[in-house]
N, C-alpha and C. Protein backbone atom coordinates (compact mmCIF):
# COMPACT_ATOMS: atom_id res chain seq x y z
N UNK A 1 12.08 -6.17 6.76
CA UNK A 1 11.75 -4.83 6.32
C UNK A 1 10.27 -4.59 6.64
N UNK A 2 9.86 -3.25 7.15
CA UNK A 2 8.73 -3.03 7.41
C UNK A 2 8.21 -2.44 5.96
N UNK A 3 7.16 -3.38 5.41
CA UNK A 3 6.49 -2.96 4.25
C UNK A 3 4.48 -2.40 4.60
N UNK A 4 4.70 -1.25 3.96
CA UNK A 4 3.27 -0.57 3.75
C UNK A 4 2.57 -1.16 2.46
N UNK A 5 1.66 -1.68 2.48
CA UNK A 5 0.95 -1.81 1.12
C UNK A 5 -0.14 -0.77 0.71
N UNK A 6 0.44 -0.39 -0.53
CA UNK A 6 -1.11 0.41 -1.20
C UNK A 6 -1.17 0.12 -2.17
N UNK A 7 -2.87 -0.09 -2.51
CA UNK A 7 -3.83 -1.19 -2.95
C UNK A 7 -4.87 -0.41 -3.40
N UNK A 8 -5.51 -0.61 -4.16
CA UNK A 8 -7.07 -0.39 -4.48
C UNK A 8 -7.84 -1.37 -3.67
N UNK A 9 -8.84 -0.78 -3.04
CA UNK A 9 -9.74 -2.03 -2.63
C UNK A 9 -10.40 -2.93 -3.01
N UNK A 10 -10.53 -2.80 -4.27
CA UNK A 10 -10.49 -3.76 -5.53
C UNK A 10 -10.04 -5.13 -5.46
N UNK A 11 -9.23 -4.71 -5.17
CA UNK A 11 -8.00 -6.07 -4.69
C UNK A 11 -7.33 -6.35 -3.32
N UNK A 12 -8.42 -6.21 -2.68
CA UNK A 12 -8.44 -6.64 -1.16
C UNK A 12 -8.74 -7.92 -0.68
N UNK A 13 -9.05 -8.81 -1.76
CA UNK A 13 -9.24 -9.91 -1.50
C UNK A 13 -7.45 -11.20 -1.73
N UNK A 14 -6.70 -9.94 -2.62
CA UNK A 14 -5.61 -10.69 -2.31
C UNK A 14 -4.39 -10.07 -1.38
N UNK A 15 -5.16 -9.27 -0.23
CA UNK A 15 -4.16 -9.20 0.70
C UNK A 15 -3.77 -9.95 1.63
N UNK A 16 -4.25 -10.93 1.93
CA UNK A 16 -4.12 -11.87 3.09
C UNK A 16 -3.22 -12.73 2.46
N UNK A 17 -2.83 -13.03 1.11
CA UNK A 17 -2.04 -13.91 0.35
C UNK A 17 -0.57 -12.63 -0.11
N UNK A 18 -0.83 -11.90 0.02
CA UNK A 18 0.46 -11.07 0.11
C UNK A 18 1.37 -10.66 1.38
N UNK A 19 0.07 -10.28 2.45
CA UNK A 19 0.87 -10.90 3.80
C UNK A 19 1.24 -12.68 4.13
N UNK A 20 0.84 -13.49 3.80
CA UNK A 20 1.53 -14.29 3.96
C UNK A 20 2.86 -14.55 2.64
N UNK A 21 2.73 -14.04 1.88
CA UNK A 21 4.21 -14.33 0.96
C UNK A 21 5.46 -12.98 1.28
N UNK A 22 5.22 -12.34 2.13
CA UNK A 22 5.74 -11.10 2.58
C UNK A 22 6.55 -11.65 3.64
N UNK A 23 5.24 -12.24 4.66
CA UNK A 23 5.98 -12.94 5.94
C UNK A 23 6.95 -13.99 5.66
N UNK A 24 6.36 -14.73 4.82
CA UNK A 24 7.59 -15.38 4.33
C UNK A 24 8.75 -15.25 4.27
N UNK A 25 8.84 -14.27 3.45
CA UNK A 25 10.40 -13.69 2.88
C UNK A 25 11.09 -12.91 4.15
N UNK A 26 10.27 -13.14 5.65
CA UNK A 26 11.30 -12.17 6.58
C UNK A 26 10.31 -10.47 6.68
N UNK A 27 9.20 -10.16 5.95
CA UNK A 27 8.88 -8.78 5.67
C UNK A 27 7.53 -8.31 6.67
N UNK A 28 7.19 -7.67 7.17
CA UNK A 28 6.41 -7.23 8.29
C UNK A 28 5.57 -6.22 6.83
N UNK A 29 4.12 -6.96 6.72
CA UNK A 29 3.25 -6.26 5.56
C UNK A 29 2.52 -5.79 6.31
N UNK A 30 1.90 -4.46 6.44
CA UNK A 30 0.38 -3.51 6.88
C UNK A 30 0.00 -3.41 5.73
N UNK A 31 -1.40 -3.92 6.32
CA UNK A 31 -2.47 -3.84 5.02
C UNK A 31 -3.47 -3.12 5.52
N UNK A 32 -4.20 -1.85 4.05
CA UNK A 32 -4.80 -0.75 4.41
C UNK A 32 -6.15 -1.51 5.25
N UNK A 33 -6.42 -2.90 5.13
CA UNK A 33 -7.48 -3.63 6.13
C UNK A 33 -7.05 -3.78 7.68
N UNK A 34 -5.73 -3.68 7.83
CA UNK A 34 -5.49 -3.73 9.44
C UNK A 34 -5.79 -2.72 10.28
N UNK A 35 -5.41 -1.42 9.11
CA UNK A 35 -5.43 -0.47 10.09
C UNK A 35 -7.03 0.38 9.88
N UNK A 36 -8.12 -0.03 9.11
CA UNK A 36 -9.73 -0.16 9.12
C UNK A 36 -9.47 -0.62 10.66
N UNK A 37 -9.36 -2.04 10.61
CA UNK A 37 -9.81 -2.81 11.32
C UNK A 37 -9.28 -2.24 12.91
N UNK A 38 -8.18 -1.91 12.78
CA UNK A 38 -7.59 -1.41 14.43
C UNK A 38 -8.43 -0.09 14.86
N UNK A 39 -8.50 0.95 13.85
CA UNK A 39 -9.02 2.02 14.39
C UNK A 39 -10.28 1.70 14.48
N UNK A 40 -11.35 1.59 13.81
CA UNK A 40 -12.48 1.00 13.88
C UNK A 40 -13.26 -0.04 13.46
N UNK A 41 -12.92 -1.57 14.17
CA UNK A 41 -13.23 -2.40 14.32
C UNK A 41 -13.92 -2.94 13.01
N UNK A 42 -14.02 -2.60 11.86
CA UNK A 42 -14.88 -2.92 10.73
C UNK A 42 -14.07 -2.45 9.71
N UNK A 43 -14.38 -3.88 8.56
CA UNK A 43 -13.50 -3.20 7.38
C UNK A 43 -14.97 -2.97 6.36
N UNK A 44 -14.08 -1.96 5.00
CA UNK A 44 -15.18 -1.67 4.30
C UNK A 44 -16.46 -0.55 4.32
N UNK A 45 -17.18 -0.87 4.98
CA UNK A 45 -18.35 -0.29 5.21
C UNK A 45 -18.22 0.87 6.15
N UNK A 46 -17.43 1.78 6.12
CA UNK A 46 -16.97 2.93 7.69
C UNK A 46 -17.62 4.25 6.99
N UNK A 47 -17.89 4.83 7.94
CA UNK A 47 -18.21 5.97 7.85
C UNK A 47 -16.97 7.44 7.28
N UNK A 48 -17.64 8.41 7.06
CA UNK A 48 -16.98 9.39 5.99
C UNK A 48 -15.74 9.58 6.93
N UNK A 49 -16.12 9.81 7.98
CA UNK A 49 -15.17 10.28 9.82
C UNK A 49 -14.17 9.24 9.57
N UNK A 50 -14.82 8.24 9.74
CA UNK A 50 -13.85 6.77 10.00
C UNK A 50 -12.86 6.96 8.67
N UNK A 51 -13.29 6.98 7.86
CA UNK A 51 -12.38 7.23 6.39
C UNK A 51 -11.45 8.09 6.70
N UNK A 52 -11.47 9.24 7.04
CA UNK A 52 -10.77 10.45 7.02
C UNK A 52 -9.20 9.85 8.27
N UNK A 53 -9.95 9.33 9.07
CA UNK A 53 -9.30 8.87 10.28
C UNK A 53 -8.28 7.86 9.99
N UNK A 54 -8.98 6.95 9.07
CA UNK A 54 -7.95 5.71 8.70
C UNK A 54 -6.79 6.05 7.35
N UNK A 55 -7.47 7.11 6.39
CA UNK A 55 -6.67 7.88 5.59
C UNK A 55 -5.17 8.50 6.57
N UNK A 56 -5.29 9.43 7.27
CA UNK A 56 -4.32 9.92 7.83
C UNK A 56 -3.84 8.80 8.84
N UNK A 57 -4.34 7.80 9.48
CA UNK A 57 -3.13 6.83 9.85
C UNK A 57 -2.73 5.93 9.08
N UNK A 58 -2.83 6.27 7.63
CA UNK A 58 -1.87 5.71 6.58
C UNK A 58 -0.79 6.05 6.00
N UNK A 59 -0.84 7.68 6.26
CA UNK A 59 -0.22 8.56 6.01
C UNK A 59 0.81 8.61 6.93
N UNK A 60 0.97 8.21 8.54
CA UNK A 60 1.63 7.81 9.21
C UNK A 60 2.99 6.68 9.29
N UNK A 61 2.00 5.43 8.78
CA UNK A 61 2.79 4.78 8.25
C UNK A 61 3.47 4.82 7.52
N UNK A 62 3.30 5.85 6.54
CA UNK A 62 4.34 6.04 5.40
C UNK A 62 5.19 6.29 6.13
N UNK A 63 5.29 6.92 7.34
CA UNK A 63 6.22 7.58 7.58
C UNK A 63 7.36 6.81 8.42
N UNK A 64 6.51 5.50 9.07
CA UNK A 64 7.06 4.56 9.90
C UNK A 64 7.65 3.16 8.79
N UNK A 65 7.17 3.51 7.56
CA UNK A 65 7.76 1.86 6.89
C UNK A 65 8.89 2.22 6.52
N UNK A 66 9.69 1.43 5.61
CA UNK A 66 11.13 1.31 5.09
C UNK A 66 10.55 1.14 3.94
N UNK A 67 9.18 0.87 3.12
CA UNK A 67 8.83 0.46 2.05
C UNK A 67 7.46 0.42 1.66
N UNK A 68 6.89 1.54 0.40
CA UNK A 68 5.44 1.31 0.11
C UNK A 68 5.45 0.37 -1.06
N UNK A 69 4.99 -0.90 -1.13
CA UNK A 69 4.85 -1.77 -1.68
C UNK A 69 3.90 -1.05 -2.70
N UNK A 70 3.41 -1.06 -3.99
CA UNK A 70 2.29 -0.45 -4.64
C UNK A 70 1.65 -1.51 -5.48
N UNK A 71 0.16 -2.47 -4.92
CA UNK A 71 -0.19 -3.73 -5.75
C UNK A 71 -1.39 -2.81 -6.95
N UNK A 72 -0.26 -2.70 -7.79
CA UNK A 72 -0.83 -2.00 -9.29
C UNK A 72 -1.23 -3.32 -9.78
N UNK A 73 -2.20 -3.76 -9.71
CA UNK A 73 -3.13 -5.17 -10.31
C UNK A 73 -3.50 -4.77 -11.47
N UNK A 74 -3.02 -5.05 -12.62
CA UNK A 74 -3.73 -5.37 -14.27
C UNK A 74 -3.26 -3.68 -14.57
N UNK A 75 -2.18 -2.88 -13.70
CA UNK A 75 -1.86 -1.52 -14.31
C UNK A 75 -2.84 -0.29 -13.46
N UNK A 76 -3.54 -0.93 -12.56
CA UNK A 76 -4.83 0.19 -11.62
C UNK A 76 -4.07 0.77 -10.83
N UNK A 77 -4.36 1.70 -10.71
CA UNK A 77 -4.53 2.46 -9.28
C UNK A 77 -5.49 3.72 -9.29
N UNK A 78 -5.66 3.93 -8.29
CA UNK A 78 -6.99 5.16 -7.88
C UNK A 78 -6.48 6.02 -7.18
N UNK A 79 -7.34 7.10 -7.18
CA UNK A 79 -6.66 8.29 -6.59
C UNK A 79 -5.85 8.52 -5.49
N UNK A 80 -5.88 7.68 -4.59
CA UNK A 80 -5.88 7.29 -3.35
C UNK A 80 -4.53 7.53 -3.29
N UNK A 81 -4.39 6.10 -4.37
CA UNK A 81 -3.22 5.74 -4.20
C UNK A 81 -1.73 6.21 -5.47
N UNK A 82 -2.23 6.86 -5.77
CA UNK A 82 -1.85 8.19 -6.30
C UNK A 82 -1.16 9.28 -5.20
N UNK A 83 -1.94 9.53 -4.63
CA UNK A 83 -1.39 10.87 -3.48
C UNK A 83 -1.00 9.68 -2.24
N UNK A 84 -0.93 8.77 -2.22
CA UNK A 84 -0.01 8.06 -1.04
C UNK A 84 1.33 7.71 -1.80
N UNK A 85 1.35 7.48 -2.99
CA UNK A 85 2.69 6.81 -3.74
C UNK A 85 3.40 8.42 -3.90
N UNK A 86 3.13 9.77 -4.15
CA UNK A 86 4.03 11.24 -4.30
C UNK A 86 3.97 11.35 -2.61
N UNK A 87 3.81 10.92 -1.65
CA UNK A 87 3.70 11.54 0.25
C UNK A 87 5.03 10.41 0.05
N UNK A 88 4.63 9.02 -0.71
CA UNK A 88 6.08 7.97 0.24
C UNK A 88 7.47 8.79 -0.57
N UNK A 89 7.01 9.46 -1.70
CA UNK A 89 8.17 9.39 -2.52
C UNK A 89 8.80 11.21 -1.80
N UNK A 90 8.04 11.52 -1.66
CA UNK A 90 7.74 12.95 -0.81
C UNK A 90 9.10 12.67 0.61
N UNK A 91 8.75 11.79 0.99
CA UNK A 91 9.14 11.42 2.44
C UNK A 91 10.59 10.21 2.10
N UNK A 92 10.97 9.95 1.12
CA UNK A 92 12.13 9.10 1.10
C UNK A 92 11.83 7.82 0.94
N UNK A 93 10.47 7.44 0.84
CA UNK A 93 10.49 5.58 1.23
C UNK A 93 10.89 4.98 -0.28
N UNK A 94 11.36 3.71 -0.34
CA UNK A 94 11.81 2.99 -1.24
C UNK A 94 10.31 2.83 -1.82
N UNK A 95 10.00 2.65 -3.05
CA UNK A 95 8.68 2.67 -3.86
C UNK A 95 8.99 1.44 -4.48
N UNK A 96 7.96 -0.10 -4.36
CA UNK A 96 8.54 -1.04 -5.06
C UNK A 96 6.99 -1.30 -5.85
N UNK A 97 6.70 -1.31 -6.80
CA UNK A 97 5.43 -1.54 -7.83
C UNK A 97 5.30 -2.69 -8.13
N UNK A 98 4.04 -3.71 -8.21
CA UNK A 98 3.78 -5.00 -8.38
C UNK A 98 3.89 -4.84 -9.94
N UNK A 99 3.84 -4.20 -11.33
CA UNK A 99 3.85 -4.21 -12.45
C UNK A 99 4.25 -3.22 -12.93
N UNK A 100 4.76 -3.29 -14.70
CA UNK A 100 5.15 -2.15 -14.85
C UNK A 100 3.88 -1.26 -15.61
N UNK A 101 3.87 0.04 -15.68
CA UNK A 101 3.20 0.89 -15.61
C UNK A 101 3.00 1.86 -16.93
N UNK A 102 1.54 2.23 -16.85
CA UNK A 102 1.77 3.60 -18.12
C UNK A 102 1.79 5.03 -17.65
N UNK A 103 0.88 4.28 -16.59
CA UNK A 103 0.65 6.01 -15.29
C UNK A 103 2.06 6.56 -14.94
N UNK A 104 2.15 7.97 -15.23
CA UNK A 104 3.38 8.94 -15.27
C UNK A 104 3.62 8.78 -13.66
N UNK A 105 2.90 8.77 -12.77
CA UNK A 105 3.14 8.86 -11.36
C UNK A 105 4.10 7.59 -11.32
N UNK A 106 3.97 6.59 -12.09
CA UNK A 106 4.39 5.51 -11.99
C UNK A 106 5.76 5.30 -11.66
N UNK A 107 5.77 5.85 -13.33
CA UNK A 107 6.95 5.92 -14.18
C UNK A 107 8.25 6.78 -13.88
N UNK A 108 7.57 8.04 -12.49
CA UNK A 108 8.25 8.81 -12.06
C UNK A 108 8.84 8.22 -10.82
N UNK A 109 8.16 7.31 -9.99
CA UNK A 109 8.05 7.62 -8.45
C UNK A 109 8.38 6.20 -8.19
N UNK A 110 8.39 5.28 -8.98
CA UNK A 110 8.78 3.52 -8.35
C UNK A 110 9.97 3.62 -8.39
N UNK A 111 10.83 3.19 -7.37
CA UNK A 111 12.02 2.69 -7.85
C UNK A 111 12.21 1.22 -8.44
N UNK A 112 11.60 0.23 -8.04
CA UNK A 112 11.73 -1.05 -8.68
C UNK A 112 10.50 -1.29 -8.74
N UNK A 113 10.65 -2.76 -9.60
CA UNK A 113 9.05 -3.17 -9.98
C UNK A 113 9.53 -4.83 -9.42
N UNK A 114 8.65 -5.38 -8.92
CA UNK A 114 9.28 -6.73 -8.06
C UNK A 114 8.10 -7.30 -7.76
N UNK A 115 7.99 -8.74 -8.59
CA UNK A 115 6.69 -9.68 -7.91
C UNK A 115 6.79 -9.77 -6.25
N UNK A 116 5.80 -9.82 -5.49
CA UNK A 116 6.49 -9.93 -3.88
C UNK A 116 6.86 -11.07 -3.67
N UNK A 117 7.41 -12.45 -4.10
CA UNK A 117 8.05 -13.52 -4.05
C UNK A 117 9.54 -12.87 -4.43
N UNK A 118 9.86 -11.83 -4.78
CA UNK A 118 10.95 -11.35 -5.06
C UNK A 118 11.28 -10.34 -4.03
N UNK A 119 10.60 -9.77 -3.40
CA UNK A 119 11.39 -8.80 -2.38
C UNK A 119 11.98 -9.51 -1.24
């Protein structure tokens, strides 16, 4: 399954351990650091342009995965990822949430909640 992850950048330090437990299981993970990194060569530190740029080829992907993974760490998420979780749910994608939730977007828009050793 082609899985999208959205993340706070917060917790970008455990994406490289979610693509590998993803790959594991058979699952093709994009992480919002690949596609920094493809469009412009640098993660993190990008300019307002570069932002805007890597925003809408995320928005893409929604459109290309089978699945927005949502790593709600300790119950977070940010705006971001807020208006990417109503575009996947907008667009049909299966919504799978790393925890369960108090945020109404949550509560509305996941279909399952699944450690990723479980998908």
């Amino acid at each position: 399954m082609k899985i999208l992850l959205c993340s706070s950048l917060k917790f970008a330090d455990d994406w490289d351990n979610l693509k590998e437990i993803f790959g594991g299981n058979g699952h093709d993970l994009l992480t919002p650091k690949e596609i920094d990194l493809e469009l412009t060569g640098k993660f993190g530190d990008i300019s307002p342009e570069e932002l805007v740029m890597c925003h809408k080829r995320f928005y893409e992907e929604i459109e290309r995965c089978d699945c927005l993974y949502v790593y709600n760490k300790d119950d977070y998420l940010g705006k971001s990822a807020m208006a990417e979780i109503g575009y996947a749910k907008k667009a049909g994608k299966l919504i799978i949430g790393f925890c369960e939730s108090e945020e109404p977007v949550c509560k509305m828009f996941f279909n399952e909640i699944k450690k990723p050793e479980k998908v």
